[in-house]
N, C-alpha and C. Protein backbone atom coordinates (compact mmCIF):
# COMPACT_ATOMS: atom_id res chain seq x y z
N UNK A 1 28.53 -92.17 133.84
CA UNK A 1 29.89 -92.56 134.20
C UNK A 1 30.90 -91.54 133.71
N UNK A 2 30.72 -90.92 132.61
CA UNK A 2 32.06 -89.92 131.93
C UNK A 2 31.81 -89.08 132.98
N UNK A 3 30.19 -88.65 133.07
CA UNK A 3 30.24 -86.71 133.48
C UNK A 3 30.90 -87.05 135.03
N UNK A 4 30.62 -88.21 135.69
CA UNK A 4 31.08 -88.11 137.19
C UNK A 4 32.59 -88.46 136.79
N UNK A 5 33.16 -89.39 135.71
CA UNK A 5 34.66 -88.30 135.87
C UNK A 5 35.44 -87.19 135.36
N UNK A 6 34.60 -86.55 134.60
CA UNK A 6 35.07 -85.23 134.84
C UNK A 6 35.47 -84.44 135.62
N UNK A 7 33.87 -84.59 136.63
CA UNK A 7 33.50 -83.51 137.29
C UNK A 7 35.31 -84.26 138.26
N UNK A 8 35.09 -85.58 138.53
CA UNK A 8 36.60 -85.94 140.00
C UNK A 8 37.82 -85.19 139.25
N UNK A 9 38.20 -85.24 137.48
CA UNK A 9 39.47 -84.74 137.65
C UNK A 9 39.60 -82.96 137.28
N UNK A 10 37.99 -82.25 137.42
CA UNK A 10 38.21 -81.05 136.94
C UNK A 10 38.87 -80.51 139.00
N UNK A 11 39.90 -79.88 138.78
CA UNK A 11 40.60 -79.10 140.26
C UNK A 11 39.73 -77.81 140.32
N UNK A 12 38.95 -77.57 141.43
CA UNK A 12 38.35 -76.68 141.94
C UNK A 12 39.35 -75.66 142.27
N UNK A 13 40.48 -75.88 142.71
CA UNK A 13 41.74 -74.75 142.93
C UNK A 13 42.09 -74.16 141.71
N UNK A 14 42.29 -75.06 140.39
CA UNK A 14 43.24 -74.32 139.08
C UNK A 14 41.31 -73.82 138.84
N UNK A 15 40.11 -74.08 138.62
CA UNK A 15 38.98 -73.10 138.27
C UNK A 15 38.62 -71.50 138.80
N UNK A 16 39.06 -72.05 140.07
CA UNK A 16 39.22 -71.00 140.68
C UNK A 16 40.23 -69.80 140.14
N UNK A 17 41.00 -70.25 140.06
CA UNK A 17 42.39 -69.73 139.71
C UNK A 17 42.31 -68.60 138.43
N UNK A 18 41.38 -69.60 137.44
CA UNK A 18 41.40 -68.80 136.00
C UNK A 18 40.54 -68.07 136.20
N UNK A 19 39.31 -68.06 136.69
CA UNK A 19 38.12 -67.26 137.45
C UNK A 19 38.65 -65.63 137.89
N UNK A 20 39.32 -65.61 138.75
CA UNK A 20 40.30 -65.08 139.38
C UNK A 20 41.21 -64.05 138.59
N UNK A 21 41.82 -64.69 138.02
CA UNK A 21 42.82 -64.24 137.15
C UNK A 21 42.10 -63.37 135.74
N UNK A 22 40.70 -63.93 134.97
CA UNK A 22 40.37 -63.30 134.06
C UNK A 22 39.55 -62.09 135.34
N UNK A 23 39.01 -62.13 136.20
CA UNK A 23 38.40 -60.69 136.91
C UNK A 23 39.69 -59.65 137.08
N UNK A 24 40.56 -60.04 137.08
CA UNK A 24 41.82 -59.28 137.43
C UNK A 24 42.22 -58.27 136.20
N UNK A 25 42.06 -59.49 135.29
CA UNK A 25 42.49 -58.50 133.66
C UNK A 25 41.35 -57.98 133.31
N UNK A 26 39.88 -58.38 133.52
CA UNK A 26 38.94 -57.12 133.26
C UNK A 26 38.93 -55.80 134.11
N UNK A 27 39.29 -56.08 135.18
CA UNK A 27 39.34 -54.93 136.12
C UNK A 27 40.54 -53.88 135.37
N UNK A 28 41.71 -54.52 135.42
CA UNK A 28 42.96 -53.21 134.87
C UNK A 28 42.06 -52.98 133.83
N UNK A 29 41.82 -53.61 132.61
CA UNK A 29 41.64 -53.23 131.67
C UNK A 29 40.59 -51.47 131.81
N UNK A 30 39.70 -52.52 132.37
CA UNK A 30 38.04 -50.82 133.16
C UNK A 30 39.34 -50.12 133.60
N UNK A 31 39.96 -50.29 134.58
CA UNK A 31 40.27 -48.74 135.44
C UNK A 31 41.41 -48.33 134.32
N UNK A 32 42.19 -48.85 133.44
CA UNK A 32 43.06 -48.08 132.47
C UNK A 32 42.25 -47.27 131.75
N UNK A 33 41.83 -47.77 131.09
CA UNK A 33 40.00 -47.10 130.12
C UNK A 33 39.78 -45.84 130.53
N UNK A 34 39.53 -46.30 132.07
CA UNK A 34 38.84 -44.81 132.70
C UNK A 34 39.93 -43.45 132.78
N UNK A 35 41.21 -44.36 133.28
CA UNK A 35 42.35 -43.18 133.38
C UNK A 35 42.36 -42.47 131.91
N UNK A 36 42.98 -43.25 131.31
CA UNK A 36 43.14 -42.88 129.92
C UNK A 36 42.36 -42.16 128.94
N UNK A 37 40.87 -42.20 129.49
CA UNK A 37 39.52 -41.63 128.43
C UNK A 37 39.27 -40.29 129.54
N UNK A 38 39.25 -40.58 130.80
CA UNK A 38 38.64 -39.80 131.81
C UNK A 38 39.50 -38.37 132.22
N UNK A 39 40.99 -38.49 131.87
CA UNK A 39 41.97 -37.58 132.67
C UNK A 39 41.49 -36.03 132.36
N UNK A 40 41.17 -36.09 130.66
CA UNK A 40 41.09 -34.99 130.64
C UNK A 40 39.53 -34.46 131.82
N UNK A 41 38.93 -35.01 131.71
CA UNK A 41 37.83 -34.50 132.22
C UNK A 41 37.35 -34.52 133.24
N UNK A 42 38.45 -35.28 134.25
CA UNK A 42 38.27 -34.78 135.76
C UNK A 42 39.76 -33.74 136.00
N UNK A 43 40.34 -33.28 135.01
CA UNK A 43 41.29 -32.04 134.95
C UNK A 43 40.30 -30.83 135.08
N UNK A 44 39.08 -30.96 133.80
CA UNK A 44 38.05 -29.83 133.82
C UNK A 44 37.05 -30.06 134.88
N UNK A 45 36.84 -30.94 135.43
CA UNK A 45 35.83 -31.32 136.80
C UNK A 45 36.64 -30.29 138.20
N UNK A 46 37.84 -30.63 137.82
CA UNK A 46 38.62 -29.50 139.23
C UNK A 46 38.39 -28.27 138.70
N UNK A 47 38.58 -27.95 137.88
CA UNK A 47 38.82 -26.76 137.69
C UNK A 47 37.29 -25.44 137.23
N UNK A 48 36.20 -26.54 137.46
CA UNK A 48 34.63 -26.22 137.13
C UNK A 48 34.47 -25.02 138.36
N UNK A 49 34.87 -25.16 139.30
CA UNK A 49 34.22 -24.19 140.33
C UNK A 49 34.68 -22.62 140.18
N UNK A 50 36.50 -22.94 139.42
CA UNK A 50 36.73 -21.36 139.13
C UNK A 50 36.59 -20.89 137.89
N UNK A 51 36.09 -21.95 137.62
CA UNK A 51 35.36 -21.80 135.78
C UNK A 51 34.09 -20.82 136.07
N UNK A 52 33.16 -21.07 137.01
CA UNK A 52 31.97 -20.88 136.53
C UNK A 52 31.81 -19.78 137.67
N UNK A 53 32.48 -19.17 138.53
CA UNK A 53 32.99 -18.00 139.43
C UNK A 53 33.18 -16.72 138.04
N UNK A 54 34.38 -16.91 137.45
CA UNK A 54 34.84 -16.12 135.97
C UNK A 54 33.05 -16.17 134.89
N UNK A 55 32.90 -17.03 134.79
CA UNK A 55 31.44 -17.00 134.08
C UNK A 55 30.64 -15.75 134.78
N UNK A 56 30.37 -16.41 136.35
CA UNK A 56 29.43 -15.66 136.51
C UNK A 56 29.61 -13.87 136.70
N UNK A 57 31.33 -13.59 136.91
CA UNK A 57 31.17 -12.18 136.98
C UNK A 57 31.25 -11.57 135.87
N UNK A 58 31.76 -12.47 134.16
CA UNK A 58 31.51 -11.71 133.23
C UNK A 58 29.96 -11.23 132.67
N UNK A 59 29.05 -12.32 133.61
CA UNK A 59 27.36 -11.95 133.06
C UNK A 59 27.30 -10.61 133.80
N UNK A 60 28.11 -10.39 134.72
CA UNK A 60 27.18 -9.44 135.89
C UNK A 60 28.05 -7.84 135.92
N UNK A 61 29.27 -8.32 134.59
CA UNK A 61 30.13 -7.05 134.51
C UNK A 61 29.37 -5.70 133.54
N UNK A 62 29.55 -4.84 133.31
CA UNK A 62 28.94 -3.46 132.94
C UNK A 62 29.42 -4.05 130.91
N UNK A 63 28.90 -4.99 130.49
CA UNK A 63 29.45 -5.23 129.29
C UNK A 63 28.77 -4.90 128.46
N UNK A 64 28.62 -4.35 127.28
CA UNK A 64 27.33 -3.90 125.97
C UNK A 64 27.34 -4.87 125.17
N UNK A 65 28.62 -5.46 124.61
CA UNK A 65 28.59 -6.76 123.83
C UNK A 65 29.70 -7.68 124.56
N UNK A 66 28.96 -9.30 125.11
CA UNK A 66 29.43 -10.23 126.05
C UNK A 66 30.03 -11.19 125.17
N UNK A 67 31.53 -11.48 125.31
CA UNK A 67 32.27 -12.13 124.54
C UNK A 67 31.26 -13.62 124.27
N UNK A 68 31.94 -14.42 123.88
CA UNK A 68 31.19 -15.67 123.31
C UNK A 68 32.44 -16.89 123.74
N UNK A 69 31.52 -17.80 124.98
CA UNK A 69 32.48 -18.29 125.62
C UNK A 69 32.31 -20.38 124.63
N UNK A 70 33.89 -20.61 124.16
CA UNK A 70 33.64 -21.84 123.00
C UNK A 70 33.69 -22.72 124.40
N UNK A 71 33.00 -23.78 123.69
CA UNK A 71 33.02 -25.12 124.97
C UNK A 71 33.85 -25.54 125.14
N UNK A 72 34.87 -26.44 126.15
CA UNK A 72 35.50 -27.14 126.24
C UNK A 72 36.00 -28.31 125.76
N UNK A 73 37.12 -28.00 125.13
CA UNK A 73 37.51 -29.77 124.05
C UNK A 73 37.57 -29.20 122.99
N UNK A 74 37.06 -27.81 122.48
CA UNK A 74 36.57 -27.68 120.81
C UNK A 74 38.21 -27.02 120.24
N UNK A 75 38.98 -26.99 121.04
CA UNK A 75 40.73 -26.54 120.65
C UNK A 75 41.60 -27.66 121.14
N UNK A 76 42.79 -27.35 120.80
CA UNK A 76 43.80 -28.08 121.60
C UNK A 76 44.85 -27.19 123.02
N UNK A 77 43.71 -27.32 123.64
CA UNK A 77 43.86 -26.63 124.90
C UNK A 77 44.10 -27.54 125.77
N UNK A 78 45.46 -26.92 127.29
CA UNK A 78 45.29 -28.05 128.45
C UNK A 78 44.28 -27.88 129.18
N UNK A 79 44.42 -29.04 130.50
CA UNK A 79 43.29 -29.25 130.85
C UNK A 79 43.09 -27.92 131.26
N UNK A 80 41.46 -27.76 131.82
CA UNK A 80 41.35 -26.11 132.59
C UNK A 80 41.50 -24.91 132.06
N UNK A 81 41.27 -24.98 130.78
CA UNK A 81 41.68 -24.08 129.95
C UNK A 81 39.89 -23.44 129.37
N UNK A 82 39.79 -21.89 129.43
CA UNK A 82 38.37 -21.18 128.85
C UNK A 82 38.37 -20.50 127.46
N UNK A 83 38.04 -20.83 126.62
CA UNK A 83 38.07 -19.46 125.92
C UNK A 83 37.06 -18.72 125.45
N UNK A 84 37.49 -17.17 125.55
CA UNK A 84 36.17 -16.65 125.49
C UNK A 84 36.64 -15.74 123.91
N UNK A 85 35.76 -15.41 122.91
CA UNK A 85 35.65 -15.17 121.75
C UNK A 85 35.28 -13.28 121.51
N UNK A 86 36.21 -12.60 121.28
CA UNK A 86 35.80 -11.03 121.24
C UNK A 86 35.85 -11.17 119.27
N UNK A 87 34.87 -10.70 118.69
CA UNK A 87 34.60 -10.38 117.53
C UNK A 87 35.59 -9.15 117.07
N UNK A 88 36.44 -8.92 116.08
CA UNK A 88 37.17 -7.84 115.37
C UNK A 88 35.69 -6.36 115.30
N UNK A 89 35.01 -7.37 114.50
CA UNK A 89 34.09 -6.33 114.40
C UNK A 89 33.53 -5.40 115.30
N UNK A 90 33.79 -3.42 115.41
CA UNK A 90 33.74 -3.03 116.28
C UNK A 90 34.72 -2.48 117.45
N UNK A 91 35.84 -3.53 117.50
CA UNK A 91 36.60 -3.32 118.26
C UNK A 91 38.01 -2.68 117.66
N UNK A 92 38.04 -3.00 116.36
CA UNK A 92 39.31 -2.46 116.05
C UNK A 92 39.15 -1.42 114.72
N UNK A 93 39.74 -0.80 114.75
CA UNK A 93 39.25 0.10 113.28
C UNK A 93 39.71 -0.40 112.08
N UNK A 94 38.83 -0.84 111.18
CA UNK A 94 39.00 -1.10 110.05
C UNK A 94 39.85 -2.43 109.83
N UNK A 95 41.14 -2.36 109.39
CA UNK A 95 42.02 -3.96 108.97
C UNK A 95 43.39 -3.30 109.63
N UNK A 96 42.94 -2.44 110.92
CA UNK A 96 44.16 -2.45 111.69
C UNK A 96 43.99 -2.90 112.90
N UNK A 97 44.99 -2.74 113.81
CA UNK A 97 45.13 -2.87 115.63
C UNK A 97 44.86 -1.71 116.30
N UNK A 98 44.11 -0.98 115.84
CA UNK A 98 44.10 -0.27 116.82
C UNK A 98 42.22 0.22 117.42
N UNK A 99 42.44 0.16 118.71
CA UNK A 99 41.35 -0.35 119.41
C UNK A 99 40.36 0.97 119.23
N UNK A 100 39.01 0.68 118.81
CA UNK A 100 38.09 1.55 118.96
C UNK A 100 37.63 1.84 120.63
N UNK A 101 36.96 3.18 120.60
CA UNK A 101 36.84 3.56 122.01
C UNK A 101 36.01 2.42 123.05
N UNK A 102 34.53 1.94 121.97
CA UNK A 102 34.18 0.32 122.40
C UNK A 102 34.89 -0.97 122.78
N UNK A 103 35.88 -1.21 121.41
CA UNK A 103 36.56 -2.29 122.17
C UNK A 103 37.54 -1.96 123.54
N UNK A 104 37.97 -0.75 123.55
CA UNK A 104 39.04 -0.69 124.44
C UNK A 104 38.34 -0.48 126.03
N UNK A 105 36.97 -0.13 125.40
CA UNK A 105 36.06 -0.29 127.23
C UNK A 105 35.45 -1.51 127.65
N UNK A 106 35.14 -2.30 126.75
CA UNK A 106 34.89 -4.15 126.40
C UNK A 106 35.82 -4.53 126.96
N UNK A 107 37.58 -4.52 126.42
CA UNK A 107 38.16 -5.05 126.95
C UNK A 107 38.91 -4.93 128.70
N UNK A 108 38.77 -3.50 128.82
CA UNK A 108 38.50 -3.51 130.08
C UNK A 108 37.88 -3.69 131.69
N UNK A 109 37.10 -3.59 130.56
CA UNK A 109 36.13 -4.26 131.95
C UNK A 109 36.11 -5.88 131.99
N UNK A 110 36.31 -6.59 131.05
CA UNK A 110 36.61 -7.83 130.80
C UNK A 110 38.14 -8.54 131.40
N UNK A 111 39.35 -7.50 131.36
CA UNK A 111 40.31 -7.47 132.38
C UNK A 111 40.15 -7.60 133.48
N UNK A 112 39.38 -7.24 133.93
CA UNK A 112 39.21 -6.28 135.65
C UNK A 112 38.09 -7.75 136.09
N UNK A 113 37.14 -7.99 135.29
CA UNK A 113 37.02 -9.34 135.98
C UNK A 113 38.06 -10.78 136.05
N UNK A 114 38.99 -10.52 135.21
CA UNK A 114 39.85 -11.72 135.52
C UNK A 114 40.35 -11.58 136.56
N UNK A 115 41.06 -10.49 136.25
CA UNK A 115 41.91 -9.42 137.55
C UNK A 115 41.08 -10.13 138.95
N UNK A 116 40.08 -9.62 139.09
CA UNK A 116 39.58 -9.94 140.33
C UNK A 116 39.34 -11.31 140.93
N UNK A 117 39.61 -12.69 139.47
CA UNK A 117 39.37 -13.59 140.03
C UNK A 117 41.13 -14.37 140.03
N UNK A 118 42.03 -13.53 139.84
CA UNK A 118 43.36 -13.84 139.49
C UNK A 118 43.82 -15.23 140.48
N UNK A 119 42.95 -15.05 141.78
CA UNK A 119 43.53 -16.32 142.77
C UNK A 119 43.68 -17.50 141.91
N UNK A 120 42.23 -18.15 141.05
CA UNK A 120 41.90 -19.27 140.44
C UNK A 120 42.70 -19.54 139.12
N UNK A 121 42.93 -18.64 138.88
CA UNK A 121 43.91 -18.90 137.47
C UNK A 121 45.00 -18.51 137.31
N UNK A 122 45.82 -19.20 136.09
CA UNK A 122 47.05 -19.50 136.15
C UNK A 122 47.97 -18.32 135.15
N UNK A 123 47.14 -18.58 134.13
CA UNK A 123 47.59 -17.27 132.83
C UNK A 123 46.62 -17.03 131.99
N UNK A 124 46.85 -15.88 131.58
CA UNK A 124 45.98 -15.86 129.90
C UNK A 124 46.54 -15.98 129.07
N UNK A 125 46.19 -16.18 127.71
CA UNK A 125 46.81 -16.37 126.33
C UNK A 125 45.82 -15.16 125.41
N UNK A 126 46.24 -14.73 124.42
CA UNK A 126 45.25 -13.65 124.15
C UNK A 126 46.28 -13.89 122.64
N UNK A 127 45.23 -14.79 121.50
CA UNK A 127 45.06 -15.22 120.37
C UNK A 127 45.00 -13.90 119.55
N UNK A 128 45.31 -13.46 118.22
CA UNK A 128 45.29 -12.95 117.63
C UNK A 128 44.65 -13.75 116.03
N UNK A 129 43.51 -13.52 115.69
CA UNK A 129 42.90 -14.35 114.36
C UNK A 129 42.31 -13.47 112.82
N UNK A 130 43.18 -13.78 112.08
CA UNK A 130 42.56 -12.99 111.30
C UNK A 130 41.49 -13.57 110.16
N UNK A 131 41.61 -13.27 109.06
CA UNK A 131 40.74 -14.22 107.75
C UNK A 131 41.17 -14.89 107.54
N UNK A 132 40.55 -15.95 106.87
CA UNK A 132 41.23 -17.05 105.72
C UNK A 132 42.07 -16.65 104.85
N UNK A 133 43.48 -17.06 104.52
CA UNK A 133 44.07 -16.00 103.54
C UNK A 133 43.53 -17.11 101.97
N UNK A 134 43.44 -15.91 101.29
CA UNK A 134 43.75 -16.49 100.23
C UNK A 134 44.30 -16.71 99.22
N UNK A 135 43.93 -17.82 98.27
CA UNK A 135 45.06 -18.46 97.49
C UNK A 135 46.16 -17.23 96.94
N UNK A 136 47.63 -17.74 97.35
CA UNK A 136 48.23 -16.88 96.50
C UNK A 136 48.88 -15.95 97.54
N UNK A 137 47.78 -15.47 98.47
CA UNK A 137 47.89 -14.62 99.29
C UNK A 137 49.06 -14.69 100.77
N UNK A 138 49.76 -13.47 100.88
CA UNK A 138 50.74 -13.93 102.26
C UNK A 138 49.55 -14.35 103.39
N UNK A 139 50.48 -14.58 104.44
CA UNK A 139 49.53 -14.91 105.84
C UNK A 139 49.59 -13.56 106.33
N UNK A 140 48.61 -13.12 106.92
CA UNK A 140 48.64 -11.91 107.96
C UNK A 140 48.79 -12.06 109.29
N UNK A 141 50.02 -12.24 109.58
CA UNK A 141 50.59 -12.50 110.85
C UNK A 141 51.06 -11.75 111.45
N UNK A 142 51.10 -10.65 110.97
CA UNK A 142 51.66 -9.25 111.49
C UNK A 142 50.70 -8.77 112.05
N UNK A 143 49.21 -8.71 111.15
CA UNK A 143 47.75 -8.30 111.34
C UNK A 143 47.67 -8.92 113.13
N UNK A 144 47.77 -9.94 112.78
CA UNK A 144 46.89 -11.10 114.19
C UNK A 144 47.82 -10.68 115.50
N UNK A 145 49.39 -10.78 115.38
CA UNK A 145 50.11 -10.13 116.41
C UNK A 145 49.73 -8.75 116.98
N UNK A 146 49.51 -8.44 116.20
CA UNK A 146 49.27 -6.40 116.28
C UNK A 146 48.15 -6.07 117.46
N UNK A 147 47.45 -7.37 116.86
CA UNK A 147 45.70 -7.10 117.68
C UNK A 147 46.15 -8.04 118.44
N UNK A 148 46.70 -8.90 118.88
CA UNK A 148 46.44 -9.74 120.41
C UNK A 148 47.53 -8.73 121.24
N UNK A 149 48.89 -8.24 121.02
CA UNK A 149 49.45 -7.39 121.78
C UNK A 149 48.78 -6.10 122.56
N UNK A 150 47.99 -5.84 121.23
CA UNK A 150 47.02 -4.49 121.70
C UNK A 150 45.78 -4.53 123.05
N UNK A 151 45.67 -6.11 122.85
CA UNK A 151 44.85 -6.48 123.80
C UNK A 151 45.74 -6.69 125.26
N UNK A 152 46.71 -7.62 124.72
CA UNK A 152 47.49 -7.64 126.23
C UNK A 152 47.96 -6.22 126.49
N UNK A 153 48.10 -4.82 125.81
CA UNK A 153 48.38 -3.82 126.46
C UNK A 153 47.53 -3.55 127.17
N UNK A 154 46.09 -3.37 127.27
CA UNK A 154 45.12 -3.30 127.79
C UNK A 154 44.74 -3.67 129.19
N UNK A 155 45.01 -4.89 128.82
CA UNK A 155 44.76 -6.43 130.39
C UNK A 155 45.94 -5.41 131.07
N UNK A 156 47.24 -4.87 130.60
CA UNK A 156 48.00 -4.83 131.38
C UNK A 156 47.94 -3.06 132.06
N UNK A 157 47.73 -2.64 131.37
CA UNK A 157 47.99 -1.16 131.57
C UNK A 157 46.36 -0.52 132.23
N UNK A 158 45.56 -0.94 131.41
CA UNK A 158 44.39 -0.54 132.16
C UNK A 158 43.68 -1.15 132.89
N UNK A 159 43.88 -3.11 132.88
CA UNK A 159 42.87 -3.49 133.17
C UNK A 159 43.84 -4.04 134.64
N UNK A 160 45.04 -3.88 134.80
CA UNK A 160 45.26 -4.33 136.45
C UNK A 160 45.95 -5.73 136.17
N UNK A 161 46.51 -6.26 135.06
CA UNK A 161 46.84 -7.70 135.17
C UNK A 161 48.46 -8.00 134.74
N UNK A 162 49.21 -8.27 135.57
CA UNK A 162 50.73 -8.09 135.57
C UNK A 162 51.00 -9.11 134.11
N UNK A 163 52.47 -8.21 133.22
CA UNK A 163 52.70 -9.13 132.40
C UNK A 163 53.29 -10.57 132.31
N UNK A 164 53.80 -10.85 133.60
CA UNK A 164 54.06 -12.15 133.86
C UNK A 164 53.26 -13.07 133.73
N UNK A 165 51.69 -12.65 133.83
CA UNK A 165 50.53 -14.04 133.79
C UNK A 165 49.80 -13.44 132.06
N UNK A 166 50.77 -12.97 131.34
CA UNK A 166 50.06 -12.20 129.67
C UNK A 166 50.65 -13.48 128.84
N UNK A 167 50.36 -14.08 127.96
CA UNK A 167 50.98 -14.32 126.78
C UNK A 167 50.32 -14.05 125.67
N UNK A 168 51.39 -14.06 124.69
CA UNK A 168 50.60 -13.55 123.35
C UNK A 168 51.00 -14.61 122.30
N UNK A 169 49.60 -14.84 120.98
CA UNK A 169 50.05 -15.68 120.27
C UNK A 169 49.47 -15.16 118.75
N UNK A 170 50.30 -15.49 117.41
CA UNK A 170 49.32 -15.29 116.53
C UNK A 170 49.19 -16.34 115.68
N UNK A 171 47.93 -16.27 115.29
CA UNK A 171 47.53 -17.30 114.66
C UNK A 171 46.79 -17.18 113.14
N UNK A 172 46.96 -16.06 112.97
CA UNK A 172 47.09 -15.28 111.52
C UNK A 172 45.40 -15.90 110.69
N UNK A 173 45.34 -16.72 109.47
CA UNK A 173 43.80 -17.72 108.95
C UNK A 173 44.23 -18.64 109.40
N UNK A 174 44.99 -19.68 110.11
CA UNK A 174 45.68 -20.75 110.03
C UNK A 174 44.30 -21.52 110.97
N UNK A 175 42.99 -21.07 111.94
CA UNK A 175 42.13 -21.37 112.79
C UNK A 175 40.98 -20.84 112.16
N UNK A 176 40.10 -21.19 111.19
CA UNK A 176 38.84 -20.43 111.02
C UNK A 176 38.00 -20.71 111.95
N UNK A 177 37.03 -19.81 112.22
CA UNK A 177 36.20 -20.03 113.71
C UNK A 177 35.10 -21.15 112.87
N UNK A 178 35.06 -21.51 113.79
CA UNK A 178 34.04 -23.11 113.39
C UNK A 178 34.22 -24.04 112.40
N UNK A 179 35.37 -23.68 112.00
CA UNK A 179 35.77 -24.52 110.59
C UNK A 179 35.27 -23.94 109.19
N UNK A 180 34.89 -22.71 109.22
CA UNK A 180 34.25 -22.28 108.34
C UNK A 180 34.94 -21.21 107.22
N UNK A 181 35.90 -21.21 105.67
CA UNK A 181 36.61 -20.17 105.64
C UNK A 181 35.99 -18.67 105.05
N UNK A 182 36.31 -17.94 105.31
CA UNK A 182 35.94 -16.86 104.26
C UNK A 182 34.82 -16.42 105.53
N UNK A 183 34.43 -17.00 106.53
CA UNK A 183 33.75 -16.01 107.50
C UNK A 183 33.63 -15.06 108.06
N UNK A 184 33.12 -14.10 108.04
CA UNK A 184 33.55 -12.75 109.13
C UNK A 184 33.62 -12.89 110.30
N UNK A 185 33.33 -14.16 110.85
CA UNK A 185 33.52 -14.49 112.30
C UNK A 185 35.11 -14.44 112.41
N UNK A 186 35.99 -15.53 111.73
CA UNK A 186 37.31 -15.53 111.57
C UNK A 186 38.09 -14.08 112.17
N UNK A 187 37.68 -13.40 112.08
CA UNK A 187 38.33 -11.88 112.31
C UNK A 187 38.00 -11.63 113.65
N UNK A 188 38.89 -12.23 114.54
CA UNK A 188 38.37 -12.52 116.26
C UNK A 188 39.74 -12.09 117.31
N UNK A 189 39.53 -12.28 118.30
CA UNK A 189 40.59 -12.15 119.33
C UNK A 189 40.11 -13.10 120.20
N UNK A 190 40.77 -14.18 120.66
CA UNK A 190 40.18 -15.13 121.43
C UNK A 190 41.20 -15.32 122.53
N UNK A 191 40.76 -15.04 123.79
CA UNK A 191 41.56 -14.90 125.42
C UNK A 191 40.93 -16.05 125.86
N UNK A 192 42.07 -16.98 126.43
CA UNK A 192 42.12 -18.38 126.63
C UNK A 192 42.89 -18.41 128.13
N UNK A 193 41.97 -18.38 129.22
CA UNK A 193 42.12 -18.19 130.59
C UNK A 193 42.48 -19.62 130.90
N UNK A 194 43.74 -20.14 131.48
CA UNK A 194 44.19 -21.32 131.62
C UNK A 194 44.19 -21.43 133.75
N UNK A 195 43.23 -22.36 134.07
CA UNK A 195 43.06 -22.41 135.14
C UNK A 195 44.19 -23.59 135.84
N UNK A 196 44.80 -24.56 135.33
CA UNK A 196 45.78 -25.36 135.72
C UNK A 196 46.73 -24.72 136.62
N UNK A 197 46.40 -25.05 137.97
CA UNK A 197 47.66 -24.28 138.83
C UNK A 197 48.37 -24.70 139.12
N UNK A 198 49.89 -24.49 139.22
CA UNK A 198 51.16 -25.70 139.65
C UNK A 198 50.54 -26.12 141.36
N UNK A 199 51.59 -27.46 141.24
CA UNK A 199 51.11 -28.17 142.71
C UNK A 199 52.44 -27.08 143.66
N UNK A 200 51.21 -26.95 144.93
CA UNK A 200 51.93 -26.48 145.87
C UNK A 200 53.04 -27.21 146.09
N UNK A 201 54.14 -26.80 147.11
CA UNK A 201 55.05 -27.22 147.56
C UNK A 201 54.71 -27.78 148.60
């Protein structure tokens, strides 16, 4: 006798209703989730095809030592953004900017493939990194400027790449490469090819 009146005064319309209404708030909830967790990475999903175009002509360029390209996510980079890792060592003489005959043919030919894929991308950034300073010690920010300019002279003068798509940044110990201080890796030049292209008109 109770359960048959339940069942007469439970409304099949208001069950329905809440039924309804909680699928509604699980759904926003999933597709916010996805926007919100996913953006960055269908930013790098577009931008994979002129990612891996630039990959493949730096394997196939005339290079003796092939920069070292960091994965994606491991900076605070926008979306579409590459960076590829040139070691100090070799390329510059001693604890100055100025380019040994190696680095300055490294970096050219390393130009000349951006150069050639210039349609797909937007700008470069060309990092300047020096050591960990230490305690006590000034920052060498003069150091890190010296050597990323020297590089954008390069991209620009020899390697074919107008200074409008150059920027330069320094970043002095303030980034040890891998988190690691006192490394000789730290002593780097890192060119950060930003593929994000404005929306057409």
């Amino acid at each position: 006798m109770t359960r048959s009146r339940l069942q007469a005064d439970t409304n099949p319309y208001i069950a329905f209703s809440d039924l309804a209404l909680n699928v509604v708030f699980v759904l926003i909830f999933f597709v916010g989730g996805i926007l919100a967790v996913g953006q960055a990475g269908w930013d790098q999903v577009r931008y994979r095809s002129a990612q891996e175009k630039v990959v493949e002509a730096v394997r196939a360029a005339p290079l003796s030592v092939r920069p070292l390209l960091i994965p994606p996510a491991q900076r605070n980079d926008p979306p579409g953004a590459q960076r590829w890792v040139f070691r100090s060592q070799n390329m510059f003489q001693g604890q100055t900017a100025a380019l040994t005959p190696q680095g300055q043919t490294e970096l050219v030919a390393f130009a000349r493939v951006l150069r050639n894929q210039q349609a797909d991308w937007k700008r470069v950034r060309i990092e300047g990194h020096t050591q960990t300073t230490q305690a006590n010690a000034p920052e060498r920010w003069e150091l890190s400027a010296s050597r990323a300019s020297a590089v954008a002279s390069v991209f620009y003068l020899s390697g074919g790449i107008t200074p409008n798509r150059l920027a330069v940044a320094a970043r002095g110990g303030q980034t040890p490469f891998n988190g690691q201080k006192f490394d000789p890796q730290n002593e780097r030049v890192e060119i950060v090819v930003e593929y994000a292209q404005q929306d057409q008109p």
